[in-house]
N, C-alpha and C. Protein backbone atom coordinates (compact mmCIF):
# COMPACT_ATOMS: atom_id res chain seq x y z
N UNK A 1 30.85 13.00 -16.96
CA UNK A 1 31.74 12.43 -17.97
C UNK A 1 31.03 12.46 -19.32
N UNK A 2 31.56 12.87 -19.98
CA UNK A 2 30.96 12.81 -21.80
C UNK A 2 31.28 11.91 -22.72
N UNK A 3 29.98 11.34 -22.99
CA UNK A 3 30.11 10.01 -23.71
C UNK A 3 30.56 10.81 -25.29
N UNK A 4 31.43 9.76 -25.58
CA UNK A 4 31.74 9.66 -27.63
C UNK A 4 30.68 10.23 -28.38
N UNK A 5 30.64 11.26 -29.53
CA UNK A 5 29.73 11.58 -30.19
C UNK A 5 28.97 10.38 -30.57
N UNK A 6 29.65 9.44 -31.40
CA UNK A 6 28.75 7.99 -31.88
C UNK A 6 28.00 7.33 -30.77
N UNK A 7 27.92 7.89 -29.74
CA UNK A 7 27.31 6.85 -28.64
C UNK A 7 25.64 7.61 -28.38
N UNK A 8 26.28 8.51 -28.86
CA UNK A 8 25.12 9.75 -28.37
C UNK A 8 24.22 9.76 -29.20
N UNK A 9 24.84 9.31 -30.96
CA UNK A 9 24.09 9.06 -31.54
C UNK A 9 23.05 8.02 -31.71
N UNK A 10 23.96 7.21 -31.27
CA UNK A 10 23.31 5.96 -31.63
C UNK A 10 21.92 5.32 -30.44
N UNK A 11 22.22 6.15 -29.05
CA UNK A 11 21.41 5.63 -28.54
C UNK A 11 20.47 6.73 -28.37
N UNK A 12 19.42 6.90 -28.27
CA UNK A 12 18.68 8.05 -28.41
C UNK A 12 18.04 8.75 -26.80
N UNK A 13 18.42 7.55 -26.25
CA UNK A 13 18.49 7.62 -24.33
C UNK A 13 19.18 8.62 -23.56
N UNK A 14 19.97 9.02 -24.86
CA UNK A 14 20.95 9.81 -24.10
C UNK A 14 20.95 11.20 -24.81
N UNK A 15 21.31 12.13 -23.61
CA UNK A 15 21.33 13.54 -24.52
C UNK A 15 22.77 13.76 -24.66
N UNK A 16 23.36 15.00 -25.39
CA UNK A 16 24.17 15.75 -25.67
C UNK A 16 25.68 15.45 -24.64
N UNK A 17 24.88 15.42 -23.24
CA UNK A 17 25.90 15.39 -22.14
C UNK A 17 25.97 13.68 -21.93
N UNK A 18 25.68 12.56 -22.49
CA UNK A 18 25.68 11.36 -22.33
C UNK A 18 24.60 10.91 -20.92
N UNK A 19 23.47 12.50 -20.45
CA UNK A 19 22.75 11.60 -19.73
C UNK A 19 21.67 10.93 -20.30
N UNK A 20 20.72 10.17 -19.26
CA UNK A 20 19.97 9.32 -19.62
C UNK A 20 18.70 10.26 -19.67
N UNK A 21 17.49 10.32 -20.62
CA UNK A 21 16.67 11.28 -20.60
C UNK A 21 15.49 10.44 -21.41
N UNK A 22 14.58 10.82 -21.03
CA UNK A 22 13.16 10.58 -22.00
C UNK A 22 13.26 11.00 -23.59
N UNK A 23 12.93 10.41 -24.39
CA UNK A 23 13.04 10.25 -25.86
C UNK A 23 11.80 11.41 -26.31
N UNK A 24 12.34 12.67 -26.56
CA UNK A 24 11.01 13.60 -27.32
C UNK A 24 10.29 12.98 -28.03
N UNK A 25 9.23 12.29 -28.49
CA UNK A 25 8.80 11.60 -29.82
C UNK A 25 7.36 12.59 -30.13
N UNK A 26 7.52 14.08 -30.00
CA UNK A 26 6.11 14.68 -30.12
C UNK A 26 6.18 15.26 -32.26
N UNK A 27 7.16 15.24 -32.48
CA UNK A 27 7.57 15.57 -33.88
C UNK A 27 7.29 13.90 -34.79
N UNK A 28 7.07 13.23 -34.25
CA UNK A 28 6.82 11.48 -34.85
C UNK A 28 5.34 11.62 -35.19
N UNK A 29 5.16 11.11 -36.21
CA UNK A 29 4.21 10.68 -37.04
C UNK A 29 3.11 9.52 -36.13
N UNK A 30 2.05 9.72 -35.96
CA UNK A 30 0.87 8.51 -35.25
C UNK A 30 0.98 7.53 -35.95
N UNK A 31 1.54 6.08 -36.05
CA UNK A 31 0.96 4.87 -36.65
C UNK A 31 0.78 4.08 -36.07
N UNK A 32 0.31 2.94 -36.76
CA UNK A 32 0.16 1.43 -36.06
C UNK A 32 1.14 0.91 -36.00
N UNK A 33 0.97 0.51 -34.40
CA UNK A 33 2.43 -0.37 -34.34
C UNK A 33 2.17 -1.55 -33.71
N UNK A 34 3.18 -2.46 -33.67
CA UNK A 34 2.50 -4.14 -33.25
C UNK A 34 4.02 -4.28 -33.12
N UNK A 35 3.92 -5.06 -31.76
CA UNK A 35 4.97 -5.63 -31.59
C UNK A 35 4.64 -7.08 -30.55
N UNK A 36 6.06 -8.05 -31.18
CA UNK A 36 5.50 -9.43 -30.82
C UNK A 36 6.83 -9.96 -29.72
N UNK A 37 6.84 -10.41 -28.96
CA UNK A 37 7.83 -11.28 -28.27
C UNK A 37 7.44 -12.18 -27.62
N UNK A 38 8.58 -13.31 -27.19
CA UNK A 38 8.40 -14.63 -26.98
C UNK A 38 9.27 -14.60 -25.79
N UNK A 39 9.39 -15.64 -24.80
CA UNK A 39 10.01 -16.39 -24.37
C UNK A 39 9.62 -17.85 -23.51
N UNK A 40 10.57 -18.76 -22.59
CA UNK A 40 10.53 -20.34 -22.70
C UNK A 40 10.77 -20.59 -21.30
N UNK A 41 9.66 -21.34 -20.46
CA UNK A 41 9.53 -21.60 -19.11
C UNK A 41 9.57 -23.11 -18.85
N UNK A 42 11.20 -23.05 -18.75
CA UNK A 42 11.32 -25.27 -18.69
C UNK A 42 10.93 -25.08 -17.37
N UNK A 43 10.53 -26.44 -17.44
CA UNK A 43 9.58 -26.80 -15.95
C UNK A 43 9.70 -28.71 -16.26
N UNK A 44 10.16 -29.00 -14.57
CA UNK A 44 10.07 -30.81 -14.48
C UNK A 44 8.18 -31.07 -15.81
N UNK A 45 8.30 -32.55 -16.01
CA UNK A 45 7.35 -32.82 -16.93
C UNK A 45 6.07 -32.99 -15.86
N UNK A 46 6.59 -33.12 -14.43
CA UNK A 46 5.47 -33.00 -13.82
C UNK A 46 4.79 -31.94 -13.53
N UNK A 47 5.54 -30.80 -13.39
CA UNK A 47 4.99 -29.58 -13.17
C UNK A 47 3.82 -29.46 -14.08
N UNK A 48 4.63 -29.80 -15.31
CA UNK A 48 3.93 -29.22 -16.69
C UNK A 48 2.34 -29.78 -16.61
N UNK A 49 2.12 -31.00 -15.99
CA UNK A 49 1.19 -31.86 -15.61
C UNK A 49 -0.02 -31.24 -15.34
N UNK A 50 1.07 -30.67 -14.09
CA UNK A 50 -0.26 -29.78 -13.05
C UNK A 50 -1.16 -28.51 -14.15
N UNK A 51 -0.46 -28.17 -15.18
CA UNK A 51 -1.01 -26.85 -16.04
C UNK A 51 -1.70 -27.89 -16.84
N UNK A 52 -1.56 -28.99 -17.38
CA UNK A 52 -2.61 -29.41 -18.19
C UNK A 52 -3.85 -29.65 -17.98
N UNK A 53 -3.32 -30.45 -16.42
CA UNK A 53 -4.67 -31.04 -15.68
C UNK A 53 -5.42 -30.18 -14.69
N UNK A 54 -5.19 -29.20 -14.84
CA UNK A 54 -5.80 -27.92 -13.64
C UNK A 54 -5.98 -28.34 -12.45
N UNK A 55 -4.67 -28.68 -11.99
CA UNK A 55 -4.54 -29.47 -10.49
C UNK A 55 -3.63 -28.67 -9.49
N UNK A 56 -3.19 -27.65 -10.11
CA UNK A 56 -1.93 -26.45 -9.44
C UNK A 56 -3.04 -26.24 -8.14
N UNK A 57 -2.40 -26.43 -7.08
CA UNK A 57 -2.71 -25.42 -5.73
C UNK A 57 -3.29 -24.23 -6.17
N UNK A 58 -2.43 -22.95 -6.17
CA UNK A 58 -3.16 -21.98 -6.63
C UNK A 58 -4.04 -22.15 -7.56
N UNK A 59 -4.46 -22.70 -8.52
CA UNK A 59 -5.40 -22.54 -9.42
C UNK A 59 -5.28 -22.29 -10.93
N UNK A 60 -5.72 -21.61 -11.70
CA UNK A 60 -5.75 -21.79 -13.18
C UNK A 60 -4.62 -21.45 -13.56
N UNK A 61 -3.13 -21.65 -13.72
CA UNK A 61 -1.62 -21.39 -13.75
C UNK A 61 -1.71 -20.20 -15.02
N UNK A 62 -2.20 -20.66 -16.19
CA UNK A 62 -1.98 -19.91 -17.96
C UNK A 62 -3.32 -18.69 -17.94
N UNK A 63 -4.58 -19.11 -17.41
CA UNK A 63 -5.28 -17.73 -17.44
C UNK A 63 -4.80 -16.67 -16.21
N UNK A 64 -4.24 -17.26 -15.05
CA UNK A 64 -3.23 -15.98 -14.20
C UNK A 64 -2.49 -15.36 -14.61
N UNK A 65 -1.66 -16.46 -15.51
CA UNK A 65 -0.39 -15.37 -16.51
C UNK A 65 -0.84 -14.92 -17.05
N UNK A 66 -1.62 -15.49 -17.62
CA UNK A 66 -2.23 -14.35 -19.13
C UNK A 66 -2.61 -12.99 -18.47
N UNK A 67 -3.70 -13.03 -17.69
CA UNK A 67 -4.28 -11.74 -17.16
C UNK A 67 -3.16 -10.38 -16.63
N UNK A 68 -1.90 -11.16 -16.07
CA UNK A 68 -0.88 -10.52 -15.47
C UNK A 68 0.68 -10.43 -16.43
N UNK A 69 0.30 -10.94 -17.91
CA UNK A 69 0.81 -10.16 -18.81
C UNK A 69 0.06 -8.62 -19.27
N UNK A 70 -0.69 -9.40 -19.64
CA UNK A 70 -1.50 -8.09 -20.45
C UNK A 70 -1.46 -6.98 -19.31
N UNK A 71 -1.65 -7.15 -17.48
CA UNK A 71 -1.76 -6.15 -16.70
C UNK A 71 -0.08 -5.44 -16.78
N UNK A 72 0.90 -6.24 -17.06
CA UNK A 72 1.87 -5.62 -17.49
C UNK A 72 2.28 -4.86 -18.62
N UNK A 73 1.56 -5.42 -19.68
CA UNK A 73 1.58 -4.45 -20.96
C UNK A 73 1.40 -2.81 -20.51
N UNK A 74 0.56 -2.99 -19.71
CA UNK A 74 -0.45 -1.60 -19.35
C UNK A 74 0.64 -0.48 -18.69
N UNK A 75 1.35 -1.52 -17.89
CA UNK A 75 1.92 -0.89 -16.46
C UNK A 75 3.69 -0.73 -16.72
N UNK A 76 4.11 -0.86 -18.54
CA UNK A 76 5.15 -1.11 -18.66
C UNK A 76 5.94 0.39 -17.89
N UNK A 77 5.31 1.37 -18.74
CA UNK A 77 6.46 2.48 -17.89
C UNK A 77 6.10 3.01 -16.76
N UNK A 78 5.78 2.55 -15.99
CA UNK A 78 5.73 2.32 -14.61
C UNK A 78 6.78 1.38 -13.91
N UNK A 79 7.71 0.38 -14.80
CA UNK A 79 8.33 -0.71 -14.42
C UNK A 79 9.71 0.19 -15.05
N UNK A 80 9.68 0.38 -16.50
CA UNK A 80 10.69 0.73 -17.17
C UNK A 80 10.86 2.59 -16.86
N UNK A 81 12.31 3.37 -16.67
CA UNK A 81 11.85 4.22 -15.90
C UNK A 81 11.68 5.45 -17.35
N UNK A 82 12.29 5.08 -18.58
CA UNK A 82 11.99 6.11 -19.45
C UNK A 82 11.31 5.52 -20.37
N UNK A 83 10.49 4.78 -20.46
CA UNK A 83 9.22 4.08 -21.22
C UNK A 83 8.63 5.47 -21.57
N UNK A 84 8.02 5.56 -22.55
CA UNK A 84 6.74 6.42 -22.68
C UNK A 84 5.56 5.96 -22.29
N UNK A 85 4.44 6.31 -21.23
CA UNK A 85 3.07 5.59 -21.27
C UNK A 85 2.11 5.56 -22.49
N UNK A 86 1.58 4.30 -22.78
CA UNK A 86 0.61 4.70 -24.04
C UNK A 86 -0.06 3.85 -23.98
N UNK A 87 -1.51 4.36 -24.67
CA UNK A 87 -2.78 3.83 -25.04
C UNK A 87 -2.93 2.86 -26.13
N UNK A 88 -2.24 1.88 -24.91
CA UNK A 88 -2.34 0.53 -26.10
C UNK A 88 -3.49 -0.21 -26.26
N UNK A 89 -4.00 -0.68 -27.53
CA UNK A 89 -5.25 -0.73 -27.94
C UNK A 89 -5.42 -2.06 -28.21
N UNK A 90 -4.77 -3.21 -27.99
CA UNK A 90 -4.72 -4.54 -27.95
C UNK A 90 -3.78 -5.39 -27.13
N UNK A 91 -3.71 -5.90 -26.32
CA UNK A 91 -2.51 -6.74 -26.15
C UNK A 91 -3.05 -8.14 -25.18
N UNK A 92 -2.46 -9.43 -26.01
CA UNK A 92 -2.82 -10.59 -25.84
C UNK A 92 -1.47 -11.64 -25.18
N UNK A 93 -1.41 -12.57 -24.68
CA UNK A 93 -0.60 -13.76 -24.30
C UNK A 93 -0.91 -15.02 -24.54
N UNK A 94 -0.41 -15.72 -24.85
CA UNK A 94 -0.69 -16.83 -25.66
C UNK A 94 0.71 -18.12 -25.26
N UNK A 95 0.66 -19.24 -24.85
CA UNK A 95 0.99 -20.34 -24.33
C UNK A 95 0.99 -21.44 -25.42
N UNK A 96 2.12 -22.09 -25.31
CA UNK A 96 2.10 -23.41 -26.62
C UNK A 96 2.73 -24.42 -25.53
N UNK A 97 2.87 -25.50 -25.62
CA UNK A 97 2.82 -26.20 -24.69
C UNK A 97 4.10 -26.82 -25.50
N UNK A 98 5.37 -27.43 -24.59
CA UNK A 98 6.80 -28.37 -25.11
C UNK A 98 6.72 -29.19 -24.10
N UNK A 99 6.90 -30.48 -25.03
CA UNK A 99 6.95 -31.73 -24.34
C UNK A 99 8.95 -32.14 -24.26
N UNK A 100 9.25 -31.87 -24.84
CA UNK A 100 10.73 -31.55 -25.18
C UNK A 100 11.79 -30.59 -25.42
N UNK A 101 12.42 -29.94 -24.33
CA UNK A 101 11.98 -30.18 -23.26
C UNK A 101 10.87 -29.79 -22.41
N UNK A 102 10.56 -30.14 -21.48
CA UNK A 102 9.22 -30.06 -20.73
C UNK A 102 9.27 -28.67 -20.52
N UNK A 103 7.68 -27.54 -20.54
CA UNK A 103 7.90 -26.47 -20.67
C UNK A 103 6.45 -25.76 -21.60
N UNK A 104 7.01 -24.53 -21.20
CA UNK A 104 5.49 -23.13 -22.01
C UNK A 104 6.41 -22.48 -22.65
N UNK A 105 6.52 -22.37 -24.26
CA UNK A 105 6.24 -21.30 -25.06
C UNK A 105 5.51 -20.24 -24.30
N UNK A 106 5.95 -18.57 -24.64
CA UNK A 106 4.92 -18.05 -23.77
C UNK A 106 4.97 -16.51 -25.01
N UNK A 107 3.99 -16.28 -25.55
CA UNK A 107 4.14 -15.29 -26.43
C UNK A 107 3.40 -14.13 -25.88
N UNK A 108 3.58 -12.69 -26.44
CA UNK A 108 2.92 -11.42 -26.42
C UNK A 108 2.91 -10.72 -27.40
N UNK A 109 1.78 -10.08 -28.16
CA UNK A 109 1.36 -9.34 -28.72
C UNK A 109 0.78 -8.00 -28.14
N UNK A 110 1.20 -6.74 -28.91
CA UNK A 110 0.97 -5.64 -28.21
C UNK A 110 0.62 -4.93 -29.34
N UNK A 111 -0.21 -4.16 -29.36
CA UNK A 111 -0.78 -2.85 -30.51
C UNK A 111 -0.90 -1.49 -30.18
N UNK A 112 -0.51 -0.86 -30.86
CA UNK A 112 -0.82 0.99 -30.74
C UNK A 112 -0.92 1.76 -31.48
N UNK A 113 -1.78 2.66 -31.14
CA UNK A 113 -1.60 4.01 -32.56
C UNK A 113 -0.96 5.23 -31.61
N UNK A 114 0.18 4.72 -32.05
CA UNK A 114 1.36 5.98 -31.35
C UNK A 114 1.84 6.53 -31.86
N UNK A 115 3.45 6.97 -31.40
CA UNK A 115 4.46 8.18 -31.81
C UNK A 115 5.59 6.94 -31.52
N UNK A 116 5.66 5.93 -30.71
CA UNK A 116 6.66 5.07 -30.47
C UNK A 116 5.97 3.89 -30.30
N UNK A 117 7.36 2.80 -30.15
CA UNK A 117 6.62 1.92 -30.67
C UNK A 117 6.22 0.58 -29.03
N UNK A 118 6.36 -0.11 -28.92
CA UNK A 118 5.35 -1.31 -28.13
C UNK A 118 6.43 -2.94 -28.02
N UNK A 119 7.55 -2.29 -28.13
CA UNK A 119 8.55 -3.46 -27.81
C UNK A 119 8.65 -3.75 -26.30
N UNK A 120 8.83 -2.58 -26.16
CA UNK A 120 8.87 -2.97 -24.47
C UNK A 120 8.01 -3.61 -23.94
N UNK A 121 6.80 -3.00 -23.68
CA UNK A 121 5.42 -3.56 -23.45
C UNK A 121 5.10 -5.09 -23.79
N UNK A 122 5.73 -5.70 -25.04
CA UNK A 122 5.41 -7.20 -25.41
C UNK A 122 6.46 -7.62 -24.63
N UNK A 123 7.97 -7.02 -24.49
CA UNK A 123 8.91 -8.25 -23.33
C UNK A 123 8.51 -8.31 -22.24
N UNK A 124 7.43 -6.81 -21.64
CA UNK A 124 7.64 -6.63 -19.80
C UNK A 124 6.36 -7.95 -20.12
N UNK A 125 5.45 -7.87 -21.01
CA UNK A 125 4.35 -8.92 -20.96
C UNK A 125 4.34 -10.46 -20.60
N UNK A 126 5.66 -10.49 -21.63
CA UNK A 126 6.17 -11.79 -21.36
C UNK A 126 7.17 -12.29 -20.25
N UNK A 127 7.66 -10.94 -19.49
CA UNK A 127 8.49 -11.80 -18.45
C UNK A 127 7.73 -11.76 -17.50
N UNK A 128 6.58 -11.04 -17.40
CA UNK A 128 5.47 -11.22 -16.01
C UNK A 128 4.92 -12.37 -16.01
N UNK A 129 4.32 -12.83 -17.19
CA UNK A 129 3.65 -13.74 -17.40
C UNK A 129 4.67 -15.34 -16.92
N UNK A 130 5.85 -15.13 -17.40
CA UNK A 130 7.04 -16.10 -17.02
C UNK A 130 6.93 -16.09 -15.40
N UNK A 131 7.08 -14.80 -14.49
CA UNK A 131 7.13 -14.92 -13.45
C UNK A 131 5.90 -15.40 -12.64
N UNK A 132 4.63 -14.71 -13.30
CA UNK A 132 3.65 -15.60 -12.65
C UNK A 132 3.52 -17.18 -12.63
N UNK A 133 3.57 -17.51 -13.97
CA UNK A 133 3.49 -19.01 -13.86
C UNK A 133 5.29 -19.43 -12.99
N UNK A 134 6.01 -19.04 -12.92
CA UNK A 134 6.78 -19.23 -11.31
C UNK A 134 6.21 -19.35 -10.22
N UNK A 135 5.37 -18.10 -10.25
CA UNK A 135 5.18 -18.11 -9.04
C UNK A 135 3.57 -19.08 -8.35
N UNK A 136 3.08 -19.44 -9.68
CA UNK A 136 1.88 -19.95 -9.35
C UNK A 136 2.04 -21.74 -8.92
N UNK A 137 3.39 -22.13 -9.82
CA UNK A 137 4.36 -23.65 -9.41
C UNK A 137 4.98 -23.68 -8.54
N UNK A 138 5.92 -22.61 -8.02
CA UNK A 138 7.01 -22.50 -7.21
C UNK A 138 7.08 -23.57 -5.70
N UNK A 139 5.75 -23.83 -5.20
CA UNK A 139 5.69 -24.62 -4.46
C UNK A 139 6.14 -26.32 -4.71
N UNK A 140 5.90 -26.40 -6.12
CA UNK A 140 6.32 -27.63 -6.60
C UNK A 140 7.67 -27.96 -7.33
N UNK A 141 7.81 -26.70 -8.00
CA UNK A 141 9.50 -26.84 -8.54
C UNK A 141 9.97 -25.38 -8.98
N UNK A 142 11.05 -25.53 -7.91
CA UNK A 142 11.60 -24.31 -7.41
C UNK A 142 12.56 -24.09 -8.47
N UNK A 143 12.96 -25.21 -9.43
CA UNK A 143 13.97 -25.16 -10.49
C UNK A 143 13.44 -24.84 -12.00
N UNK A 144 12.46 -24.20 -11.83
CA UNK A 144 12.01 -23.67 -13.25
C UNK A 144 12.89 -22.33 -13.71
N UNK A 145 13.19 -22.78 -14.71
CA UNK A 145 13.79 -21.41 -15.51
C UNK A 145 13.52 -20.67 -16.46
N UNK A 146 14.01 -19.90 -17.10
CA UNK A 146 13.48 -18.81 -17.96
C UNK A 146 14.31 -18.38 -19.14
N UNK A 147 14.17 -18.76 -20.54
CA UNK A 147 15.21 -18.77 -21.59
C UNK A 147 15.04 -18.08 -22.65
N UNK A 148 15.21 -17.36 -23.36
CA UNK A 148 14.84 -16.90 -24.81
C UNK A 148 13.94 -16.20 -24.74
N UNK A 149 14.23 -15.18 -23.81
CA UNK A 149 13.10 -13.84 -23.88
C UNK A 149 13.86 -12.61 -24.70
N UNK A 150 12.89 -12.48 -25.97
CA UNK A 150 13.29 -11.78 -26.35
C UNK A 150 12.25 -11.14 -28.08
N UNK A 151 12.42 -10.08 -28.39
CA UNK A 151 11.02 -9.82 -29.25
C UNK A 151 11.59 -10.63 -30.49
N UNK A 152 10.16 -10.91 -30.80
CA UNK A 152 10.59 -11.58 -32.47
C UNK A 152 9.78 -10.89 -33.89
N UNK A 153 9.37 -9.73 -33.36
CA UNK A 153 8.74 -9.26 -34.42
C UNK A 153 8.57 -7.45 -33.92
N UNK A 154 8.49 -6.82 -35.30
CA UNK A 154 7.92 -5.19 -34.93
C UNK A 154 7.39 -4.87 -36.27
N UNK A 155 6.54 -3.79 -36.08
CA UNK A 155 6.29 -2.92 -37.38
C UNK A 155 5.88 -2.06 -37.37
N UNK A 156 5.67 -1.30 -37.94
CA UNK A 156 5.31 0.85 -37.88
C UNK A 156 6.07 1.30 -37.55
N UNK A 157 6.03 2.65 -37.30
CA UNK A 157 7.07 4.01 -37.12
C UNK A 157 7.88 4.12 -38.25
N UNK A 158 8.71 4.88 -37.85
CA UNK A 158 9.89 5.09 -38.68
C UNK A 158 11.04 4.22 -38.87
N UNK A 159 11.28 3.12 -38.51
CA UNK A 159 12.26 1.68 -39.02
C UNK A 159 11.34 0.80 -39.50
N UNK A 160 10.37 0.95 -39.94
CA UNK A 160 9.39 -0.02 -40.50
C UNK A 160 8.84 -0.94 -39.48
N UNK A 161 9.13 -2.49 -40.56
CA UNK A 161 8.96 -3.64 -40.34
C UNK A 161 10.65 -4.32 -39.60
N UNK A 162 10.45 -4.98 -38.47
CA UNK A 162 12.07 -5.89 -37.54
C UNK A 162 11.29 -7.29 -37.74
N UNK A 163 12.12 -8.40 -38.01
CA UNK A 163 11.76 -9.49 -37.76
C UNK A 163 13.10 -10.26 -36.97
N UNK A 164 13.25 -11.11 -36.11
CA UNK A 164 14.34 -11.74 -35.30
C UNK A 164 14.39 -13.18 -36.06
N UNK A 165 13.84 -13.66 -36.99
CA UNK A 165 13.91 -14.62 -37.89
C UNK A 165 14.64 -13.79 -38.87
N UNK A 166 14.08 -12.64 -39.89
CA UNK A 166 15.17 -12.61 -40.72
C UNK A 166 16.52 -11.97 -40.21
N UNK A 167 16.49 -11.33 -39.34
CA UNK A 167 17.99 -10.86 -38.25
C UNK A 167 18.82 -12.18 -38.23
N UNK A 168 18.54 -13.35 -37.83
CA UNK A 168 18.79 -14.28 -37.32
C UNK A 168 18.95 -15.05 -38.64
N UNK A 169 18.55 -14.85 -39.55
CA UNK A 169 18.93 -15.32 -40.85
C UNK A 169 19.87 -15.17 -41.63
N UNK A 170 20.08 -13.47 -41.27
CA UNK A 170 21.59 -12.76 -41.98
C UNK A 170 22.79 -12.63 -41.13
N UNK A 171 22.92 -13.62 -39.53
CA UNK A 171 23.64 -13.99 -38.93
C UNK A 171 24.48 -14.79 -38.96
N UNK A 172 23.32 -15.86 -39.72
CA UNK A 172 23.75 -17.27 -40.09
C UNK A 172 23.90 -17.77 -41.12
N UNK A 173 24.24 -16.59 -42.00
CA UNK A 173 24.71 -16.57 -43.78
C UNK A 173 23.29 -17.13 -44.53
N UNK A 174 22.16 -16.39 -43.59
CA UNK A 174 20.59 -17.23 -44.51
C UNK A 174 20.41 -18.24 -44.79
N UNK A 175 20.78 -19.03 -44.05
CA UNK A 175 20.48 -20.72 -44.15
C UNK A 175 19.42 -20.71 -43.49
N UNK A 176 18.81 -19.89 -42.94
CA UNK A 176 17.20 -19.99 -42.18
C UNK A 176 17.12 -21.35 -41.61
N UNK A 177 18.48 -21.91 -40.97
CA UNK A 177 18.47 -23.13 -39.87
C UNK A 177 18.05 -22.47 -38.55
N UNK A 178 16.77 -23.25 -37.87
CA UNK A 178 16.69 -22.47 -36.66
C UNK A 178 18.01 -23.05 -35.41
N UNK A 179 18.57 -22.51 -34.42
CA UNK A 179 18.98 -22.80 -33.59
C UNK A 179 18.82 -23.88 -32.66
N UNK A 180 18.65 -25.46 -32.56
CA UNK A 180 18.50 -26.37 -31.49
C UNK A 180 18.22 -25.95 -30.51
N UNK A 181 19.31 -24.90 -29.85
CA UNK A 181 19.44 -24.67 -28.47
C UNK A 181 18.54 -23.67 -27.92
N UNK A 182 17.97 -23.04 -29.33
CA UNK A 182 17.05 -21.81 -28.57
C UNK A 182 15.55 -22.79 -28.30
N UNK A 183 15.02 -22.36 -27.14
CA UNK A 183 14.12 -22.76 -26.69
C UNK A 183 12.44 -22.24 -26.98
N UNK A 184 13.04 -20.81 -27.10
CA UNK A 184 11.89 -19.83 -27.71
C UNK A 184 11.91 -19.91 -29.35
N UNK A 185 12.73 -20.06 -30.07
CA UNK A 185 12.09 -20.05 -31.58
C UNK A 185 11.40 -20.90 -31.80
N UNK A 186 11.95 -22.55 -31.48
CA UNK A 186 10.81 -23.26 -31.90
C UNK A 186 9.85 -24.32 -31.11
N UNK A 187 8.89 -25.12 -31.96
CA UNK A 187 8.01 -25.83 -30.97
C UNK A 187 8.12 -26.91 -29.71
N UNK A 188 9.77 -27.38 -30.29
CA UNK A 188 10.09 -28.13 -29.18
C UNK A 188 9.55 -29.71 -30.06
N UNK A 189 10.07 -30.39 -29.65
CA UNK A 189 9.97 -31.85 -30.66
C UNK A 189 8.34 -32.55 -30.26
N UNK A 190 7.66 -31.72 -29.76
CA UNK A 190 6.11 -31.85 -29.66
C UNK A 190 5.07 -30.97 -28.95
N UNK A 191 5.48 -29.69 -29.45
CA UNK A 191 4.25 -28.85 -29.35
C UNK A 191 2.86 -28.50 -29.29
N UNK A 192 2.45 -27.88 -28.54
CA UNK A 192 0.93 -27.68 -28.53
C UNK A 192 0.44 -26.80 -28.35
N UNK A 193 -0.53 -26.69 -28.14
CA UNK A 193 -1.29 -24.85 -28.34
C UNK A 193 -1.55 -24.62 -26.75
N UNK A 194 -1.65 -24.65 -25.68
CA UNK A 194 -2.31 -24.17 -24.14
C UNK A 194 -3.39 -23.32 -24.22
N UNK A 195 -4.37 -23.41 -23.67
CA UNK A 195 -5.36 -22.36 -23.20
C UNK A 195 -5.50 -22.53 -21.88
């Protein structure tokens, strides 16, 4: 079946015949690219307990995730099936702690000197990292969930600089009010840093 010329254009996934295909990027320019995403792991206030007080059964809950983000950064197109693989040259995870509701901020940072860029790589980072700390509680609360995954920052290549603050700004007629309900933009009515 043949997708609409505009579809073909617009998504670059797709070739000529509307299939799904690997993105040529050997004619793209090498730059630095950085890309950032976030997302929000509510958890009972006791759970949250066990990560402060390093009392989890399994063991250190935020340096497991961490380690098994970043091992996801690595392993993104291996997960994703037309990812490009690349020699990414930084990538970090980082935890802020919400007391309101109870819960991890859970961020990723990713770097490259590529041809494409490292979005993927910062979400697969951050939803591993979400699933590990699942899976490192799960014995204690099976009702943890997972909210506001999604990137909040890019820069290099050829679209420049993306930010999901100013996106999210020209949504909302630039009143740069953050959202209540999103869980991932902000600190939560008492935030903290996790290590």
């Amino acid at each position: 079946m043949t997708k609409p010329a505009s579809l073909t254009q617009r998504l670059s996934h797709l070739n000529e015949k509307g299939e799904a295909n690997m993105v040529d990027v050997s004619a793209k320019d090498v730059t630095h690219r950085i890309a950032r995403a976030t997302g929000f792991v509510a958890m009972a206030a006791d759970t949250l307990a066990l990560i402060e007080t390093g009392t989890a059964k399994k063991g250190d809950v935020l340096s497991t995730a961490r380690i098994a983000g970043i091992m996801a950064a690595k392993k993104t197109s291996d997960l994703i099936p037309l990812c490009h693989p690349l020699p990414i040259t930084k990538a970090t995870v980082d935890f802020a702690v919400s007391r309101t509701p109870p819960g991890l901020h859970v961020t990723a940072e990713v770097k490259v000197a590529g041809q494409t860029g490292v979005e993927m790589e910062a979400l697969t980072a951050v939803s591993v990292a979400c699933l590990t700390i699942y899976d490192m509680l799960k014995a204690v609360d099976k009702a943890m969930t997972f909210t506001g995954i999604r990137l909040l920052e890019k820069s290099g290549g050829r679209s420049g600089h993306w930010s999901a603050e100013a996106s999210d700004d020209a949504m909302d007629g630039g009143t740069g009010d953050p959202d209540p309900s999103d869980g991932a933009a902000g600190g939560g009515d008492d935030a903290g840093s996790a290590r």
